[in-house]
N, C-alpha and C. Protein backbone atom coordinates (compact mmCIF):
# COMPACT_ATOMS: atom_id res chain seq x y z
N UNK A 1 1.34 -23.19 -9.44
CA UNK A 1 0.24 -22.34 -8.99
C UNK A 1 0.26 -21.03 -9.77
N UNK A 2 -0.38 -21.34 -10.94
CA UNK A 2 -0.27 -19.69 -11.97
C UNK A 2 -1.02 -18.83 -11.29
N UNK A 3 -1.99 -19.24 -10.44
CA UNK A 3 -2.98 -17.73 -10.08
C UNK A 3 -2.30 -17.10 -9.30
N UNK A 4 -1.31 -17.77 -8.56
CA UNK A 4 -0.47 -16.81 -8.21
C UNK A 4 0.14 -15.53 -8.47
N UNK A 5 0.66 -15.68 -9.64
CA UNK A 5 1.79 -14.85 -10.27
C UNK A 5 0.76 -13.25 -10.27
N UNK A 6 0.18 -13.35 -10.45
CA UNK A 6 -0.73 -12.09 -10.16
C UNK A 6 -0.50 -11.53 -8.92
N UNK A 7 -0.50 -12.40 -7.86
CA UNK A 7 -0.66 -11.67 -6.62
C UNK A 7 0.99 -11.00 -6.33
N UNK A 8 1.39 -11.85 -7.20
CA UNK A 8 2.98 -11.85 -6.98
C UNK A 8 3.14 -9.88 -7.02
N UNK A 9 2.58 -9.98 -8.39
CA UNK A 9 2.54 -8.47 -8.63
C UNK A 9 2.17 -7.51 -7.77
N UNK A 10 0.90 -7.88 -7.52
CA UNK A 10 0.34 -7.39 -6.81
C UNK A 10 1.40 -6.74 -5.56
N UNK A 11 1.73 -7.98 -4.85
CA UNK A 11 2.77 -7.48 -3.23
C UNK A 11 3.42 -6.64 -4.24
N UNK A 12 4.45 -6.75 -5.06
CA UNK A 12 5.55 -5.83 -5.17
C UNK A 12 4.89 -4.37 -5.14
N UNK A 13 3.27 -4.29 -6.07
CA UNK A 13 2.42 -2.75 -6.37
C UNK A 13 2.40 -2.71 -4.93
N UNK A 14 1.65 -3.19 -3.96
CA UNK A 14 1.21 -2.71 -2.82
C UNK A 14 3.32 -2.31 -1.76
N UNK A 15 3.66 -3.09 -1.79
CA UNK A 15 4.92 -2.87 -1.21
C UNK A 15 5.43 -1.25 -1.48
N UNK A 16 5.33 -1.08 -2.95
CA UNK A 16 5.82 0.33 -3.68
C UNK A 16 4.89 1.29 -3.30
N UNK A 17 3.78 1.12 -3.12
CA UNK A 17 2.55 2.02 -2.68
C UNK A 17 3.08 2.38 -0.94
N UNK A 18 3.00 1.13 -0.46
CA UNK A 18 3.24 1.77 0.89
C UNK A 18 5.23 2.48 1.45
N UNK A 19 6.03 2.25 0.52
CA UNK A 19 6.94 2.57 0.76
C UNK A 19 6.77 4.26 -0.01
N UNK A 20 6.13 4.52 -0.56
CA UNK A 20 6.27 5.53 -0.91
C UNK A 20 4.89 6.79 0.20
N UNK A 21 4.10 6.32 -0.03
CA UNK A 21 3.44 6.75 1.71
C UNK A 21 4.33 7.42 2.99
N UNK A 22 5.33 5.67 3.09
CA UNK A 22 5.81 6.22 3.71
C UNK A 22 6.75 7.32 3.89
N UNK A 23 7.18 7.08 2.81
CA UNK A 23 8.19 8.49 2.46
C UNK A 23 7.82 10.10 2.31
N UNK A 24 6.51 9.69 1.92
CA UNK A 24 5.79 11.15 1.75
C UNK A 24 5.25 11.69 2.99
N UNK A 25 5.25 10.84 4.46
CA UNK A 25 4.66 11.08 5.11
C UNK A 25 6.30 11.84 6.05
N UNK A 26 7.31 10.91 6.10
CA UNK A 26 8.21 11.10 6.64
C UNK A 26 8.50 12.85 6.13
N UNK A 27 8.64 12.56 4.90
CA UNK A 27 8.94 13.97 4.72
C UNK A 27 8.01 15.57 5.37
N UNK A 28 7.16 14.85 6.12
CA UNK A 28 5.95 16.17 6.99
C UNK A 28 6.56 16.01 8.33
N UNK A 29 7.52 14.98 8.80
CA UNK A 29 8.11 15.08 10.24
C UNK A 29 9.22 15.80 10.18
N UNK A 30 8.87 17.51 10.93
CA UNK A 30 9.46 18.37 11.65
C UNK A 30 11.14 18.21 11.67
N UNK A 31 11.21 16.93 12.24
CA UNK A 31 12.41 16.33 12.74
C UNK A 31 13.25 15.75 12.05
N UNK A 32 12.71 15.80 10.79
CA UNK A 32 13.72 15.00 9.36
C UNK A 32 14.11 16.23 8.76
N UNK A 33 12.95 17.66 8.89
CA UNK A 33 13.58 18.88 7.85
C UNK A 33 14.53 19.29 8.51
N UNK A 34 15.44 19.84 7.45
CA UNK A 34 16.71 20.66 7.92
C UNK A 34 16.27 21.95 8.37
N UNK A 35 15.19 22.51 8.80
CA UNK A 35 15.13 24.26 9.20
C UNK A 35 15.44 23.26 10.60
N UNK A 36 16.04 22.87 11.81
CA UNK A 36 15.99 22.54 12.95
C UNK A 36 14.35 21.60 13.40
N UNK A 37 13.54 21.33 12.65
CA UNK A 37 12.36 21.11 12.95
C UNK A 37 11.55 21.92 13.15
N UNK A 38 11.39 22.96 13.21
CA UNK A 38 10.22 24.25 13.49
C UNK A 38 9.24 24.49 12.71
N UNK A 39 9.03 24.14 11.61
CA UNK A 39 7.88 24.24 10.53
C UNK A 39 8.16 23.22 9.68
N UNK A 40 6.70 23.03 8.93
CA UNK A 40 6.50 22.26 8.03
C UNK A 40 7.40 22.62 6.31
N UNK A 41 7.42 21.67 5.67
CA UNK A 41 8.20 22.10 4.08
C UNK A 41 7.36 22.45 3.56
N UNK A 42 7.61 23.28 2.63
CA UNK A 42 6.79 23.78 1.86
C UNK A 42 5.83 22.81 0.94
N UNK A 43 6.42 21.78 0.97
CA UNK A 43 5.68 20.89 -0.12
C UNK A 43 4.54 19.96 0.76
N UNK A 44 4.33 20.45 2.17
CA UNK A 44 3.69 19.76 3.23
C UNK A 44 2.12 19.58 2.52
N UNK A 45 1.41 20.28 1.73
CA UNK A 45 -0.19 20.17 1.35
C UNK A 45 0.22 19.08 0.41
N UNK A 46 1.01 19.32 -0.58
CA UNK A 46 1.28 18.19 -1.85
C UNK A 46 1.42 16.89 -1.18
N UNK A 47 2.36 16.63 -0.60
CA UNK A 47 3.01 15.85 -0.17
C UNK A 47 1.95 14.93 0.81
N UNK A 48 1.10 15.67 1.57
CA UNK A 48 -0.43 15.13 2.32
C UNK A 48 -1.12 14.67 0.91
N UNK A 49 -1.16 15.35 0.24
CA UNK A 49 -2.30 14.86 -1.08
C UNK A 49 -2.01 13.78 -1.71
N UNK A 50 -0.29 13.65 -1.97
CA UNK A 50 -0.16 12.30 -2.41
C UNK A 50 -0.22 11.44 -1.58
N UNK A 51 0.06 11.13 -0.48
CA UNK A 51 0.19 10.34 0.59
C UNK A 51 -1.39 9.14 0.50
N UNK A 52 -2.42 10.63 0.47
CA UNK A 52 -3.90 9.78 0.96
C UNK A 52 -3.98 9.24 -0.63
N UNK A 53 -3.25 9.80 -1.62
CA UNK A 53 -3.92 9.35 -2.78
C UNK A 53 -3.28 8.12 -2.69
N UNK A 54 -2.18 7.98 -2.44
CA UNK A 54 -1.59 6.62 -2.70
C UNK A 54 -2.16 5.42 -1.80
N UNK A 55 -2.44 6.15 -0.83
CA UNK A 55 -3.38 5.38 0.27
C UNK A 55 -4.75 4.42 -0.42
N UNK A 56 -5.16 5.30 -0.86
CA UNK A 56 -7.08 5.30 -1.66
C UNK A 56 -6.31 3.99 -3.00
N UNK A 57 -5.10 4.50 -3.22
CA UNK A 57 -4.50 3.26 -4.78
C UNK A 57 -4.42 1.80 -3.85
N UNK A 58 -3.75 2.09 -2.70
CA UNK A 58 -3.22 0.72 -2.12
C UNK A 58 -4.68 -0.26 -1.25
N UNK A 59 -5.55 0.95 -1.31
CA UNK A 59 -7.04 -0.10 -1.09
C UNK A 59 -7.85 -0.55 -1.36
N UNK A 60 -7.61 0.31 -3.27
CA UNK A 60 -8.25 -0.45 -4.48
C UNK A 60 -7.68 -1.65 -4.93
N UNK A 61 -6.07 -1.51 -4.79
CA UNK A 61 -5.74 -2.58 -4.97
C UNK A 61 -5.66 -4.15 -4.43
N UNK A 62 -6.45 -3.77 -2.91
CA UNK A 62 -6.53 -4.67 -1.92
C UNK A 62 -7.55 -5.18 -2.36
N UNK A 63 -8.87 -4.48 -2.41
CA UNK A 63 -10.14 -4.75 -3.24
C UNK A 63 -10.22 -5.51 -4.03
N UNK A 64 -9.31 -5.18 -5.47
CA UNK A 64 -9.17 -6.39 -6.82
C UNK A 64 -8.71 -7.32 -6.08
N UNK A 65 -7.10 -7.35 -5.09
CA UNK A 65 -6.79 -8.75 -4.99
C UNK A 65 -8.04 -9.59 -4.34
N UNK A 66 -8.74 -8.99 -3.49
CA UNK A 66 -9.67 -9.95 -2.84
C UNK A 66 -10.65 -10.13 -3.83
N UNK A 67 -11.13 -9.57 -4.54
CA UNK A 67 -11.88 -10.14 -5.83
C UNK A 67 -11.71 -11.38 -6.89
N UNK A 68 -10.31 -10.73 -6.85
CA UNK A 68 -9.82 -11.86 -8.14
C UNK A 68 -9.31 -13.95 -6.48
N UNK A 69 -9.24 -13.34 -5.39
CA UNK A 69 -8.64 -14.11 -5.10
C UNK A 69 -10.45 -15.36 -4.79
N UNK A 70 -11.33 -14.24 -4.54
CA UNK A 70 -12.48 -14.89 -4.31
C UNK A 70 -13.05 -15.62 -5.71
N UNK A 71 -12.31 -15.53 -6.80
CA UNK A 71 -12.60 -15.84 -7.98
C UNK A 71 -12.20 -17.21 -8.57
N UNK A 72 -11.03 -17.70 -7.48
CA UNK A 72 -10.18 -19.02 -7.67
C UNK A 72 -10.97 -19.94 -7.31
N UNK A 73 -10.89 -20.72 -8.19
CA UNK A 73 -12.09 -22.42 -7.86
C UNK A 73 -11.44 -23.07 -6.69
N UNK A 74 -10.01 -23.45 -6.86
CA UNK A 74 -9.13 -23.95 -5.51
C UNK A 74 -9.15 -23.60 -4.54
N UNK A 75 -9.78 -24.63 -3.83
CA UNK A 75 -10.27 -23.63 -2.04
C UNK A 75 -8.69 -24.22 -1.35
N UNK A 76 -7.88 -24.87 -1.35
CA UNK A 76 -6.75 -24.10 -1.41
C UNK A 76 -5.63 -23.40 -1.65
N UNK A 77 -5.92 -22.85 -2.57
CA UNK A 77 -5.40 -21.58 -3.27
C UNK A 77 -5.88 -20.36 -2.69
N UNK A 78 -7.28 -20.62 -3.13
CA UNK A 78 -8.29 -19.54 -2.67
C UNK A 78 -7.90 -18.57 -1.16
N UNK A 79 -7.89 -19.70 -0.24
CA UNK A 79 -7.86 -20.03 1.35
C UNK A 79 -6.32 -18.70 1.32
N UNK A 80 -5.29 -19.79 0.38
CA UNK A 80 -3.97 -18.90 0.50
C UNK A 80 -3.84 -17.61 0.18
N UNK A 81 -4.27 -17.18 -1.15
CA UNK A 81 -4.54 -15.86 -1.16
C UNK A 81 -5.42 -14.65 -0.50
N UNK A 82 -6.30 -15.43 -0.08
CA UNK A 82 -7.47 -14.74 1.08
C UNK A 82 -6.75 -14.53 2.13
N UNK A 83 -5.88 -15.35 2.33
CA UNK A 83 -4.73 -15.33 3.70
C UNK A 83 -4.07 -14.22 3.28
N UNK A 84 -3.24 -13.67 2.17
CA UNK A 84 -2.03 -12.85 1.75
C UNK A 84 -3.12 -11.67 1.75
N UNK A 85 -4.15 -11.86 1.20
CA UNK A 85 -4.79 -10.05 1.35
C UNK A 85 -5.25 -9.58 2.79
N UNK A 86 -5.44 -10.61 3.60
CA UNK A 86 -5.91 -10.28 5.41
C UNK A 86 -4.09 -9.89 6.08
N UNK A 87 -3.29 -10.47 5.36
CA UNK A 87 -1.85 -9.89 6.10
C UNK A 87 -1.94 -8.51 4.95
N UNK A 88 -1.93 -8.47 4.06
CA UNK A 88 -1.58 -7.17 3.45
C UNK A 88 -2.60 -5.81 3.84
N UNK A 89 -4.14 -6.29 4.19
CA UNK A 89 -5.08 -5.14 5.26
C UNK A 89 -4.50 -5.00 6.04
N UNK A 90 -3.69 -6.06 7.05
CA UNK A 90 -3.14 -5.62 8.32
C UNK A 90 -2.01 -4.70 8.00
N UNK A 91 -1.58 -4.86 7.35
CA UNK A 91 0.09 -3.97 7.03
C UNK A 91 -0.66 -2.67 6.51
N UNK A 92 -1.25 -2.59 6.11
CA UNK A 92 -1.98 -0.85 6.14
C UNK A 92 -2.00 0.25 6.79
């Protein structure tokens, strides 16, 4: 199944997209900074900016996969990858 190997990519991009989200987001919880939790880090606006940007990357990239997956002649292939991008919207 070569049309695969694309999507293959794909999970690992989207996996790295949302692990890093998450990290950027963690880093705005109070309760992870070392001042005791009482204010935000200084890097709290940046750190929001990358977050949504990486956000806006991981739903373009949802976009192509469902493009390219609607593009497969094999309705089951097709079926399977249409399946992997409706679990990867949900994990959003």
């Amino acid at each position: 199944m070569s049309s695969s190997i694309p999507f293959e990519r794909y999970d690992e991009e989207f996996l790295s997209l949302t692990e890093q989200v998450t990290s950027k987001l963690r880093s705005l919880d109070p309760a992870t900074n070392n001042d005791n939790g009482s204010s935000l880090p200084p890097t709290a606006d940046a750190d929001l900016k990358m977050a949504h940007n990486l956000l806006l990357q991981a739903d373009d990239l949802l976009k192509q996969m469902g493009l390219e997956a609607r593009g497969v002649e094999d309705a089951t292939i097709k079926r399977d990858l249409l399946g992997k991008v409706r679990d990867l919207e949900r994990e959003r």
